[in-house]
N, C-alpha and C. Protein backbone atom coordinates (compact mmCIF):
# COMPACT_ATOMS: atom_id res chain seq x y z
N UNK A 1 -24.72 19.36 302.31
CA UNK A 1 -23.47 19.79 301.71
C UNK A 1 -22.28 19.41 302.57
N UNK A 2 -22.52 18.86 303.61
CA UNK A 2 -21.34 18.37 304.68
C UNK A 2 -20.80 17.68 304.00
N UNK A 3 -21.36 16.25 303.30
CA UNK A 3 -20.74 15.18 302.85
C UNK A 3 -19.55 15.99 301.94
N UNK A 4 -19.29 17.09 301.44
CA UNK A 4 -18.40 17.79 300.88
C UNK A 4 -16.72 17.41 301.56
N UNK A 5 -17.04 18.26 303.03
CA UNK A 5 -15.94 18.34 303.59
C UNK A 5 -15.05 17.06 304.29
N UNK A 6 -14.18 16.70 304.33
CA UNK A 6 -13.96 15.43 304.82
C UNK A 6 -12.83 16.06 305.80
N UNK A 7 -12.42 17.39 306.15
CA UNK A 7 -11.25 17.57 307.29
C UNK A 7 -10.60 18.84 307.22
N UNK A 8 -10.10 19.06 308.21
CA UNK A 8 -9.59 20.65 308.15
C UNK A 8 -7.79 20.59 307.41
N UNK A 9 -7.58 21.06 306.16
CA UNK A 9 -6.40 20.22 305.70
C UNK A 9 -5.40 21.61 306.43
N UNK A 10 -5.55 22.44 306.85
CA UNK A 10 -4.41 23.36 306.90
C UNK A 10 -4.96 24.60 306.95
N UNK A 11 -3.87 25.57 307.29
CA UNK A 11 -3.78 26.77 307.96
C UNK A 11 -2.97 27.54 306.71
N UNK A 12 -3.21 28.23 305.65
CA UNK A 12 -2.43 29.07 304.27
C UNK A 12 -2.10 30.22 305.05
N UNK A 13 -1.05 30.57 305.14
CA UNK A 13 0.00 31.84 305.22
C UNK A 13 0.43 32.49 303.82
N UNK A 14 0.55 33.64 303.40
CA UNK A 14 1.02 34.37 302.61
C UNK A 14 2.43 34.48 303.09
N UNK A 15 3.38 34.42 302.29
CA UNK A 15 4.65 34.83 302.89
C UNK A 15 5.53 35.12 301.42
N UNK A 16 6.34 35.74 301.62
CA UNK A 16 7.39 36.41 300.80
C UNK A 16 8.63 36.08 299.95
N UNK A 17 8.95 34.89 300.90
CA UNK A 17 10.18 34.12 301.00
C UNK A 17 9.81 32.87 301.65
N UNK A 18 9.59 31.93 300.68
CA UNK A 18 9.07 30.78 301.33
C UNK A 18 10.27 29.73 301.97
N UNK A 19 11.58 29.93 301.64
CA UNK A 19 12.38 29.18 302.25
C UNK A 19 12.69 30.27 303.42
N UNK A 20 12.63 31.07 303.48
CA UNK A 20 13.61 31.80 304.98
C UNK A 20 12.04 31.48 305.84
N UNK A 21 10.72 31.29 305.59
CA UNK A 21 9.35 30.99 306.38
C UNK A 21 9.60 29.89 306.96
N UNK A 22 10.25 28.86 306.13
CA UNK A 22 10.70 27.11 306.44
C UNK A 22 11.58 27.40 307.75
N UNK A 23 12.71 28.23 307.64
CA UNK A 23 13.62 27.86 308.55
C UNK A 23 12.96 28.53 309.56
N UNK A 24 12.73 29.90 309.00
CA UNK A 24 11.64 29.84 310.92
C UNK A 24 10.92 29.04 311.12
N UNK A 25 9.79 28.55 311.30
CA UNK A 25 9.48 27.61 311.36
C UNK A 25 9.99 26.48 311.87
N UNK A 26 10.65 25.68 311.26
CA UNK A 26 11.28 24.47 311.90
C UNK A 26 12.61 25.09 312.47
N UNK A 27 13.21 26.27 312.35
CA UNK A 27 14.01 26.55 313.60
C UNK A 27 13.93 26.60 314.59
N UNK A 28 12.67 28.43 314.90
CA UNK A 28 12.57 28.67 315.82
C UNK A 28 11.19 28.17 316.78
N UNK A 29 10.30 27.31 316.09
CA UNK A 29 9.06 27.11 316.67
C UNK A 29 9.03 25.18 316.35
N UNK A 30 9.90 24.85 315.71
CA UNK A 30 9.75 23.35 316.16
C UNK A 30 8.67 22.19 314.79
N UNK A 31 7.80 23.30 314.25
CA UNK A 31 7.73 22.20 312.90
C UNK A 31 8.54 21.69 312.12
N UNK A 32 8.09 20.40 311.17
CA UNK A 32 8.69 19.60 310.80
C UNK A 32 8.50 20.11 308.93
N UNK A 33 9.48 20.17 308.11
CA UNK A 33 8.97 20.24 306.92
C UNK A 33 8.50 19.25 306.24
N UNK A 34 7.36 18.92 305.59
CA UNK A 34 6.13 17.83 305.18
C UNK A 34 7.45 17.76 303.68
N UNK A 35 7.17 19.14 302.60
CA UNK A 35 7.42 18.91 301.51
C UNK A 35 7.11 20.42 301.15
N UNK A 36 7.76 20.95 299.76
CA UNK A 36 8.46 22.01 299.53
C UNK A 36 8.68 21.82 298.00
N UNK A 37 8.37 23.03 297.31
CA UNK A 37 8.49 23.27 295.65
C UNK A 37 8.90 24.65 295.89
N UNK A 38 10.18 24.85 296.28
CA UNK A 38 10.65 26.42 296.45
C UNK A 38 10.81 26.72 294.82
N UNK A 39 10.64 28.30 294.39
CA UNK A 39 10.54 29.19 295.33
C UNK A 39 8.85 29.41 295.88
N UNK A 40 8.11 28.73 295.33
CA UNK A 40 6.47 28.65 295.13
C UNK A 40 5.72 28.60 296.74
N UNK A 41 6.10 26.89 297.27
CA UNK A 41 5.20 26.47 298.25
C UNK A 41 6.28 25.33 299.20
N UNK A 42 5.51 25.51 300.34
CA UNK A 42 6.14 24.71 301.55
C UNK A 42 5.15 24.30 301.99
N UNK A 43 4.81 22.99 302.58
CA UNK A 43 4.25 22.48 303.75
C UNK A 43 4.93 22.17 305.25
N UNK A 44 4.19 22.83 306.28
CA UNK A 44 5.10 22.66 307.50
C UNK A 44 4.03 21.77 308.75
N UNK A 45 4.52 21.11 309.92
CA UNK A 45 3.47 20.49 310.47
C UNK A 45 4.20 20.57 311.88
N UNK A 46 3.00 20.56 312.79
CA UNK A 46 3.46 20.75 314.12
C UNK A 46 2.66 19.76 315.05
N UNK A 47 2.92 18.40 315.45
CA UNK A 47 1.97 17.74 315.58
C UNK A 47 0.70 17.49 314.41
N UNK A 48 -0.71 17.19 314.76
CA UNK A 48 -1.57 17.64 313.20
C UNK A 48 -2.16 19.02 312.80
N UNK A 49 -1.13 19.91 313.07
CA UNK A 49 -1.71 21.10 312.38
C UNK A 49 -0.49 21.14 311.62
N UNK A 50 -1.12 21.74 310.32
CA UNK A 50 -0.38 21.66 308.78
C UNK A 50 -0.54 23.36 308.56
N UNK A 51 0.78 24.34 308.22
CA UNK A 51 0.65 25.08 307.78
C UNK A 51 1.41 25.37 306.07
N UNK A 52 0.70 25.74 305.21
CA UNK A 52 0.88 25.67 304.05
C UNK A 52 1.34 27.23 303.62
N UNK A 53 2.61 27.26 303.37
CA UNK A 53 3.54 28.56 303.40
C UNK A 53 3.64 29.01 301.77
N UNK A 54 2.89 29.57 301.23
CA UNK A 54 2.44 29.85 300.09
C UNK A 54 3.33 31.43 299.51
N UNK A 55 4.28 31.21 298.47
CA UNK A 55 4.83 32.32 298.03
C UNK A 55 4.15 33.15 297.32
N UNK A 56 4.88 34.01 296.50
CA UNK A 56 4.60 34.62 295.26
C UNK A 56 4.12 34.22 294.05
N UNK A 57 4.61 32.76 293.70
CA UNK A 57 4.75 31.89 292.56
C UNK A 57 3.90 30.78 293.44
N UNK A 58 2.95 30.91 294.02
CA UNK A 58 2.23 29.60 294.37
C UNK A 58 0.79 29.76 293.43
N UNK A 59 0.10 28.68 293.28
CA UNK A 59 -1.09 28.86 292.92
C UNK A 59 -1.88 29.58 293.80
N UNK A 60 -1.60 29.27 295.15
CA UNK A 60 -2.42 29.59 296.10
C UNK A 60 -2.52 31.29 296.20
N UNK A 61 -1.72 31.50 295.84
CA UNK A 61 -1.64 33.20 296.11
C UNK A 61 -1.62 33.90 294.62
N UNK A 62 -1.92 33.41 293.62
CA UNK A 62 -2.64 34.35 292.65
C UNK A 62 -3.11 35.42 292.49
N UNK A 63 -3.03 36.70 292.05
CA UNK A 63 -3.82 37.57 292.06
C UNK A 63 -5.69 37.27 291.91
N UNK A 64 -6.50 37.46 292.38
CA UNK A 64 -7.75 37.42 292.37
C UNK A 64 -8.20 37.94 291.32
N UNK A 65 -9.60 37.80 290.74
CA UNK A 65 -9.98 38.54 289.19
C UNK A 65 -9.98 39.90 289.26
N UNK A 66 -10.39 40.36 290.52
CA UNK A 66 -10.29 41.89 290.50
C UNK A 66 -8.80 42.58 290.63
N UNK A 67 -8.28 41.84 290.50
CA UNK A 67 -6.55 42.21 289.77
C UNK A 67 -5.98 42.53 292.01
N UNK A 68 -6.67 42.49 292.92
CA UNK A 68 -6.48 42.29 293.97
C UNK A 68 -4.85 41.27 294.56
N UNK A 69 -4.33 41.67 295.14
CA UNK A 69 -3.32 40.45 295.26
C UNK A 69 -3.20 40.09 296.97
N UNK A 70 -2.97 38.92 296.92
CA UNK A 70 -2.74 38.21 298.16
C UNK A 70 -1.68 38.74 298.78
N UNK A 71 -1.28 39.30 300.05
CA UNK A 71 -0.11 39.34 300.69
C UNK A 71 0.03 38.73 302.05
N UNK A 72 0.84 38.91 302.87
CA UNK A 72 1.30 38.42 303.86
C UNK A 72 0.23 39.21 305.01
N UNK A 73 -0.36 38.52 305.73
CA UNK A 73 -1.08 39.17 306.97
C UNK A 73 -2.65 39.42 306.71
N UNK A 74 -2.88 39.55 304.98
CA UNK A 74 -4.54 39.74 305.35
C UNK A 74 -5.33 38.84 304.28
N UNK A 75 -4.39 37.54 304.11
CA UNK A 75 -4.89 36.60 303.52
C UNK A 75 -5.00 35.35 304.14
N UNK A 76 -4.66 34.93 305.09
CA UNK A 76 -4.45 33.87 306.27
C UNK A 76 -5.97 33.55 306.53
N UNK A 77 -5.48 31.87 306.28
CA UNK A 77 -7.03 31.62 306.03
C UNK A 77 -6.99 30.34 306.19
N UNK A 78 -8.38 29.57 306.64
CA UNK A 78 -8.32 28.13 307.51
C UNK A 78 -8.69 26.94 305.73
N UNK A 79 -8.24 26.05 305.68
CA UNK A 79 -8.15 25.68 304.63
C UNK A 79 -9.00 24.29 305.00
N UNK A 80 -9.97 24.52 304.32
CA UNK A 80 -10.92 22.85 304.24
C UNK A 80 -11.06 21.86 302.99
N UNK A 81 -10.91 20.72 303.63
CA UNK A 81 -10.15 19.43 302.45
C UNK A 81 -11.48 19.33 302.04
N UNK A 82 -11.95 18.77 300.49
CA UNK A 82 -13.13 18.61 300.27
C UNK A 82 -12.37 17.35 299.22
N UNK A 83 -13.69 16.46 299.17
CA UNK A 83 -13.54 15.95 297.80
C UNK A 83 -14.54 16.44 296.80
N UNK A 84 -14.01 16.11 295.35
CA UNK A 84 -14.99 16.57 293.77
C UNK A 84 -15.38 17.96 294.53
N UNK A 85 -14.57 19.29 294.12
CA UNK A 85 -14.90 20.65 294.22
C UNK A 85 -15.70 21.09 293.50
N UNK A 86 -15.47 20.38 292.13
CA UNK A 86 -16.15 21.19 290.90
C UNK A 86 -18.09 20.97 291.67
N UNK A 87 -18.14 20.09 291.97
CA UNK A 87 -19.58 19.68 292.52
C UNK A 87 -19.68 20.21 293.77
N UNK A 88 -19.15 20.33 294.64
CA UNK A 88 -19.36 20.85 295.79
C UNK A 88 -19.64 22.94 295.56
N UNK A 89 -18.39 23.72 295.02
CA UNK A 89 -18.63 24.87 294.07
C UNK A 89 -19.81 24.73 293.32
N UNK A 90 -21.05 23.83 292.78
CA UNK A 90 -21.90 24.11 292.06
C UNK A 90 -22.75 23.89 293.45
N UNK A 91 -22.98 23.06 294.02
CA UNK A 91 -23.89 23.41 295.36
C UNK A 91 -23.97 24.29 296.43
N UNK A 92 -22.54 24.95 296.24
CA UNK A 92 -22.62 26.35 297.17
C UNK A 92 -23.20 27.53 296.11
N UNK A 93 -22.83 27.92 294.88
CA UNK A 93 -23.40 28.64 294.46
C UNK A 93 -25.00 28.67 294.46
N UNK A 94 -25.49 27.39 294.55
CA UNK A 94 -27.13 27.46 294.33
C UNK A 94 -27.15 28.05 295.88
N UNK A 95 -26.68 28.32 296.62
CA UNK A 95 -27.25 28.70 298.09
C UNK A 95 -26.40 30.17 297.92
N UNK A 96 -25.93 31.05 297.41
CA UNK A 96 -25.43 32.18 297.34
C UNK A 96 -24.31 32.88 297.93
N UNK A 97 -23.47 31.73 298.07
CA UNK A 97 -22.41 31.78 298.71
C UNK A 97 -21.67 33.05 298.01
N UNK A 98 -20.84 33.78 298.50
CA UNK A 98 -19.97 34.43 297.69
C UNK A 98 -18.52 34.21 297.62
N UNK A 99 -18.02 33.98 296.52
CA UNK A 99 -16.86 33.50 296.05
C UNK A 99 -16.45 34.30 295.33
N UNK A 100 -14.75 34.62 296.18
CA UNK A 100 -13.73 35.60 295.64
C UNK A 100 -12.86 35.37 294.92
N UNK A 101 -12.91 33.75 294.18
CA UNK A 101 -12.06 33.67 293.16
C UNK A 101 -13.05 32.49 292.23
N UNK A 102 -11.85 32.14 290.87
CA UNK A 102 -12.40 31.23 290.39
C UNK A 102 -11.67 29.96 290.87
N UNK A 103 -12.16 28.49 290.57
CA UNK A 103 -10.73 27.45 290.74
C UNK A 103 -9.95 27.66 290.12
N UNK A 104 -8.68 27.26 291.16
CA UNK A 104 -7.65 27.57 290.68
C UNK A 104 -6.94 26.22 290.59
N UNK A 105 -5.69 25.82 290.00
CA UNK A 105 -5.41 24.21 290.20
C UNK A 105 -3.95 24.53 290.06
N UNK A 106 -3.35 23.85 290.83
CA UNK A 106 -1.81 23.85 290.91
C UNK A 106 -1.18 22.22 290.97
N UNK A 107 0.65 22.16 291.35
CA UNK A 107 0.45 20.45 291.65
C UNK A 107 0.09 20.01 292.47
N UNK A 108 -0.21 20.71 293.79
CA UNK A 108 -1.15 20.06 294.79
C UNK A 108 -2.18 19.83 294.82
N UNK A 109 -3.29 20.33 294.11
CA UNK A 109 -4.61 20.25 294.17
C UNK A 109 -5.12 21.41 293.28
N UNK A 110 -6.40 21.50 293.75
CA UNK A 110 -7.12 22.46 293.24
C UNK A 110 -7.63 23.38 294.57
N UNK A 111 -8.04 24.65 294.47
CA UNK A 111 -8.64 25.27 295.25
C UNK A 111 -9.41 26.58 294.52
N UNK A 112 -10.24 27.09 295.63
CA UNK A 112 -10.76 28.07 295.40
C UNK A 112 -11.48 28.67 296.87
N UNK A 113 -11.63 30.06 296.52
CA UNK A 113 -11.99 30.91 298.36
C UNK A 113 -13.51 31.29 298.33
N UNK A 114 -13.81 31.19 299.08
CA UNK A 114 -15.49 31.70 299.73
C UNK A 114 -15.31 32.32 300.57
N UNK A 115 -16.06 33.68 300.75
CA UNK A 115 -16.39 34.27 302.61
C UNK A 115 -17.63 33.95 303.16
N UNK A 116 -17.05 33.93 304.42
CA UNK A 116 -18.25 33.85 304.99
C UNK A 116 -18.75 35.30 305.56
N UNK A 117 -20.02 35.62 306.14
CA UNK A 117 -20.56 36.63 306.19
C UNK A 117 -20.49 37.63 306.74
N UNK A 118 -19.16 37.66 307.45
CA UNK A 118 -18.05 38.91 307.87
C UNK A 118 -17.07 39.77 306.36
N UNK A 119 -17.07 38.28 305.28
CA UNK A 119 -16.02 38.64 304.84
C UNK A 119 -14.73 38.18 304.96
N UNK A 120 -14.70 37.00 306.19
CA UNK A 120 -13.78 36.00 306.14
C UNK A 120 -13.05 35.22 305.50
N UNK A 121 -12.15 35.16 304.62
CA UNK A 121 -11.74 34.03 303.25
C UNK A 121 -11.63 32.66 304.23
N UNK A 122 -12.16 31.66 303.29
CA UNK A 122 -12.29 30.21 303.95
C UNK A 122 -12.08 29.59 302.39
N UNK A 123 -10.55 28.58 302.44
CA UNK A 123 -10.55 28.07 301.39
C UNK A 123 -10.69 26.71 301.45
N UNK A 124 -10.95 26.10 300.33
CA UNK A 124 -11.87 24.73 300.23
C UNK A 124 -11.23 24.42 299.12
N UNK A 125 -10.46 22.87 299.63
CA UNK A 125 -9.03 22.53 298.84
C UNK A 125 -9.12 21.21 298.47
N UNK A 126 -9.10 21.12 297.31
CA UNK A 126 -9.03 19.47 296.60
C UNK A 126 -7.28 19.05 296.04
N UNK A 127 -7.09 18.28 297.54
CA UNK A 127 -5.86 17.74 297.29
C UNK A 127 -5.38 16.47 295.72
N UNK A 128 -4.16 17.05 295.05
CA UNK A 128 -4.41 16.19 293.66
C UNK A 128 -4.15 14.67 294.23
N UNK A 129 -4.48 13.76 293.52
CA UNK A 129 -4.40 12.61 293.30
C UNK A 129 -2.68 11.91 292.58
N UNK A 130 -2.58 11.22 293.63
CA UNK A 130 -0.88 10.37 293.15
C UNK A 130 -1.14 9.37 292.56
């Protein structure tokens, strides 16, 4: 199931206000802004770590099926690039993975979350195609 993953695409933050997240960010700590669909989503980068600043209105932060919602501080979660999810999601389920959402698809990609066996959210992200 390795052949799945091809790279660690980013670091998802929950945040509130995705433009006042930007200016911290590239104010006070020195990332660069990648690209930005306010009021929704930001990408920020600091050298190659990519943090993906996810609002209210992002795909990424959706309420979950159990009507659960994402907020700031206990959704922060390491984000892994995969290619073809829909296939990779059918080979984790045969091994009993547990998955806390369904796919979800926005204009960046597609995603969807798994824990691992703490209970950890680890999301696994299919960047869209240009």
């Amino acid at each position: 199931m390795v052949r799945f993953i091809t790279g660690v695409h980013g670091v998802r933050y929950q945040v509130k206000d995705v433009a006042r997240a930007v200016a911290f960010y590239t104010q006070h700590l020195g990332f660069t802004l990648q690209h930005q669909q306010l009021p929704a989503f930001a990408s920020i980068s600091l050298g190659e770590v990519q943090i993906l600043l996810s609002g209210p209105g992002a795909s990424g932060s959706r309420p979950l099926p159990n009507g659960q919602s994402q907020e700031p501080g206990g959704w922060n979660r390491v984000v892994l690039k995969v290619v073809d999810l829909p296939a990779f999601i059918g080979e984790l389920k045969k091994t009993g993975v547990h998955f806390r959402n369904e796919m979800e698809s926005g204009p960046g990609g597609r995603q969807i979350q798994v824990e691992d066996p703490d209970g950890n959210p680890i999301e696994l992200f299919e960047p869209a195609t240009r």
